[in-house]
N, C-alpha and C. Protein backbone atom coordinates (compact mmCIF):
# COMPACT_ATOMS: atom_id res chain seq x y z
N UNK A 1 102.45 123.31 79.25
CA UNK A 1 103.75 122.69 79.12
C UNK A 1 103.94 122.23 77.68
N UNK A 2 105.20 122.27 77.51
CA UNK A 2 105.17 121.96 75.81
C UNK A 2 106.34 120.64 75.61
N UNK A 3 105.71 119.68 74.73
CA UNK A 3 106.08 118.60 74.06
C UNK A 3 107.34 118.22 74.73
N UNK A 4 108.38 118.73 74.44
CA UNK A 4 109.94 118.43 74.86
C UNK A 4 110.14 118.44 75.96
N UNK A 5 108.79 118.66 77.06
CA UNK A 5 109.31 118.80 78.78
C UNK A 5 108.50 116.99 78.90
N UNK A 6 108.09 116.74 78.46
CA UNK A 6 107.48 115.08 78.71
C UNK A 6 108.55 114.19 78.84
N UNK A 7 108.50 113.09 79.82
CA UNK A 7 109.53 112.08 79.67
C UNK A 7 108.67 110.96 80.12
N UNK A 8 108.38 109.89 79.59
CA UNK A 8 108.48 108.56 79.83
C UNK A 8 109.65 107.97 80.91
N UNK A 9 109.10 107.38 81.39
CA UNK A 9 110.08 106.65 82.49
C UNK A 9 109.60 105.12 82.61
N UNK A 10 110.49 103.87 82.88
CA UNK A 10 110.35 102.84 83.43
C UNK A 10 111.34 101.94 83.49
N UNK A 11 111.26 101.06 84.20
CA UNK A 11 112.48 100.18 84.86
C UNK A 11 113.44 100.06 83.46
N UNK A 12 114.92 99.72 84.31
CA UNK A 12 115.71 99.02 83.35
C UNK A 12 115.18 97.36 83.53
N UNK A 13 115.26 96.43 82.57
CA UNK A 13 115.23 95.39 82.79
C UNK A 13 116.11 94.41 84.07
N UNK A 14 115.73 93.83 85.26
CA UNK A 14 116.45 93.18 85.77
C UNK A 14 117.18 94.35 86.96
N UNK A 15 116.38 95.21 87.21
CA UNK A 15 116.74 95.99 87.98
C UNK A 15 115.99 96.77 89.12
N UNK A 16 116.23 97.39 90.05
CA UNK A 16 115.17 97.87 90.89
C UNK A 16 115.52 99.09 91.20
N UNK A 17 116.74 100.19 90.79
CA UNK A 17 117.26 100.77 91.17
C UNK A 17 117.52 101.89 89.95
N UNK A 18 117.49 101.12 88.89
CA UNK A 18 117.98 102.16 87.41
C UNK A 18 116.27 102.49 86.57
N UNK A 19 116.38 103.67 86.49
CA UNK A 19 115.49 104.20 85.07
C UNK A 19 115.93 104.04 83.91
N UNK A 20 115.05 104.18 82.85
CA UNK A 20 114.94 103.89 81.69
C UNK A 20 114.35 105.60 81.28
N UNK A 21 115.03 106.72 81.12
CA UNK A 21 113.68 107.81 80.69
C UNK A 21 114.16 108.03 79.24
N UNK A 22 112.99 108.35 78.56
CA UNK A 22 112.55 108.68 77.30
C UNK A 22 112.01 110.21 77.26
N UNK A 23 113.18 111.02 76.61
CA UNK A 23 112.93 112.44 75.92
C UNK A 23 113.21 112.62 74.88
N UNK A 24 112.42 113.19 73.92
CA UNK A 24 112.41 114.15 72.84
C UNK A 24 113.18 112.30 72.07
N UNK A 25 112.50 111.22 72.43
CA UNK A 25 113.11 110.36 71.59
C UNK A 25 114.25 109.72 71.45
N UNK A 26 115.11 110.34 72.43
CA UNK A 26 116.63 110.06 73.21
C UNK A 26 115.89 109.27 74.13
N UNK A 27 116.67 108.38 74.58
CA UNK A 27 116.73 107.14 75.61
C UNK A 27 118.38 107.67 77.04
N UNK A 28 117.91 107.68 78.41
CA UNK A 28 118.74 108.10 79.26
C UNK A 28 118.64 106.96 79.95
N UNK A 29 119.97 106.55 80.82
CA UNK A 29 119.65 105.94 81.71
C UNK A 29 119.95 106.24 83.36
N UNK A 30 119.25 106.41 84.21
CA UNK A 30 119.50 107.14 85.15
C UNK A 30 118.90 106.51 86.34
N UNK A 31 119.59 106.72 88.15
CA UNK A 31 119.66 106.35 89.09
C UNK A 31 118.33 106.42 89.47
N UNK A 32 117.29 105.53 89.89
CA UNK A 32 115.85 106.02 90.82
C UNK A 32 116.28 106.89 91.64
N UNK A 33 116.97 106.92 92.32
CA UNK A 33 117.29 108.01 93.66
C UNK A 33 117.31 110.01 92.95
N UNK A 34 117.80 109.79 91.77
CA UNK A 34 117.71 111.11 90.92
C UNK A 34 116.41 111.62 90.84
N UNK A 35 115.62 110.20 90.15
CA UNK A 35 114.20 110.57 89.38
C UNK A 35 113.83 111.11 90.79
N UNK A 36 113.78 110.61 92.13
CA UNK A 36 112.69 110.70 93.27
C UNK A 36 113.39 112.07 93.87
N UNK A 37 114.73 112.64 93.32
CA UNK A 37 114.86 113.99 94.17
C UNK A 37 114.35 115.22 93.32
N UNK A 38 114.21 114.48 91.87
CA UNK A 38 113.51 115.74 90.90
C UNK A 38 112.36 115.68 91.29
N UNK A 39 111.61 114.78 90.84
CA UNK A 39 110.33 114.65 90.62
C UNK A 39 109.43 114.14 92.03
N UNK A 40 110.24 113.60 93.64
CA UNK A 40 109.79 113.71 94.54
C UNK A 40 109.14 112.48 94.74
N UNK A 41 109.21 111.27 95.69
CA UNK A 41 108.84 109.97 95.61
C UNK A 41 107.54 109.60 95.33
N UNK A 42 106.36 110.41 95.59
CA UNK A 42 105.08 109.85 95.28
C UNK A 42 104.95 109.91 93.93
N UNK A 43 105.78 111.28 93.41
CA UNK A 43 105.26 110.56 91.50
C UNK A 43 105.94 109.24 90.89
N UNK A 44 106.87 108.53 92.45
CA UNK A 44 107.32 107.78 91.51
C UNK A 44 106.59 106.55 91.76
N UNK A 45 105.24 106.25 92.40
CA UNK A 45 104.48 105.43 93.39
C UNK A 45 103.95 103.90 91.56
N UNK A 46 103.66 105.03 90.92
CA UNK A 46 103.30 104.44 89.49
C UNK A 46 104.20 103.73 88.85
N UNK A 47 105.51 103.96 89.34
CA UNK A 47 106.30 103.32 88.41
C UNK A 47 106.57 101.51 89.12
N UNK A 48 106.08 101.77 89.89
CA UNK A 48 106.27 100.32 91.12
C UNK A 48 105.16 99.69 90.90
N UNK A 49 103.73 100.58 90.84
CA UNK A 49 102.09 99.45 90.16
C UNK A 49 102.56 99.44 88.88
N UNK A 50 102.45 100.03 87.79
CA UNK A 50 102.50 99.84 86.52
C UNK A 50 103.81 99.42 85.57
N UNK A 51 104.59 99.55 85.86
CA UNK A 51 106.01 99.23 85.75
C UNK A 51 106.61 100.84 84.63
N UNK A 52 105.96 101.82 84.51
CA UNK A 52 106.32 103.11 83.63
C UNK A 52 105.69 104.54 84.34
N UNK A 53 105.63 105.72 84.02
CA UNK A 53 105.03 107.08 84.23
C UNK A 53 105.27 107.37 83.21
N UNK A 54 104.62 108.63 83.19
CA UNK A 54 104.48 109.68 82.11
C UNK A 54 104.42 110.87 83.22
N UNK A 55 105.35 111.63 82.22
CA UNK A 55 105.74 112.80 83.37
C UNK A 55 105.51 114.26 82.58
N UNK A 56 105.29 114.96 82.85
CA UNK A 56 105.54 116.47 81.85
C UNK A 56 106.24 117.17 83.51
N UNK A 57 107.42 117.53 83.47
CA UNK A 57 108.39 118.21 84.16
C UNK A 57 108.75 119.86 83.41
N UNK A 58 109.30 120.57 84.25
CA UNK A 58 109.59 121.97 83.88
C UNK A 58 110.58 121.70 83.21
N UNK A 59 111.25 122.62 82.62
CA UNK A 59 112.29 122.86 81.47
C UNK A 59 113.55 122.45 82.33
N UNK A 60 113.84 122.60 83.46
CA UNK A 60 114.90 122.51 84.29
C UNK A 60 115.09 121.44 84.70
N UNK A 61 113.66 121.09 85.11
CA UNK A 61 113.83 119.54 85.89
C UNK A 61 113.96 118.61 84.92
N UNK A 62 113.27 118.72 83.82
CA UNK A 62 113.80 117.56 82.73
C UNK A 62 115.56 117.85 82.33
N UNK A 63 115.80 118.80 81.98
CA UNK A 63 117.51 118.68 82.11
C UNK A 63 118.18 118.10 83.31
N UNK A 64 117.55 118.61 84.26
CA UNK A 64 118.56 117.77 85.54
C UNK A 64 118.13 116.51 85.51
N UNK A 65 117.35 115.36 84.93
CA UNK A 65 117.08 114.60 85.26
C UNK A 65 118.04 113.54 84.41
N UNK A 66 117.93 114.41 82.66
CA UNK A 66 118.93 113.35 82.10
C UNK A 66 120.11 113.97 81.96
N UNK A 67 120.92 115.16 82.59
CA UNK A 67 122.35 115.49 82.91
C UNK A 67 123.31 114.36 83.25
């Protein structure tokens, strides 16, 4: 997988419901319910212990994620 398919993810502040993802250095902000239909709820199990993920997604799924 190459560099530009990685995204950082973690909470918005004061929220339980909004992402925070980080690509290619751009900042998105986007619905949890999105992240968990791309990326499927158990990868999102980390973002609830640790308060972030690190993701490397396919070329597609990182576009649909910050569309």
């Amino acid at each position: 997988m190459q560099l530009e398919n990685m995204v950082r993810c973690s909470w918005v502040p004061g929220t339980l419901n909004r992402v925070r993802v980080l690509r290619q250095g751009r900042q998105f902000e986007v619905p949890l319910e999105r992240l968990e239909k791309i990326v499927g709820r158990t990868a999102t199990f980390d973002l609830y212990l640790k308060g972030f993920i690190n993701l490397t997604l396919e070329p597609e799924k990182a576009e649909r994620l910050v569309a």
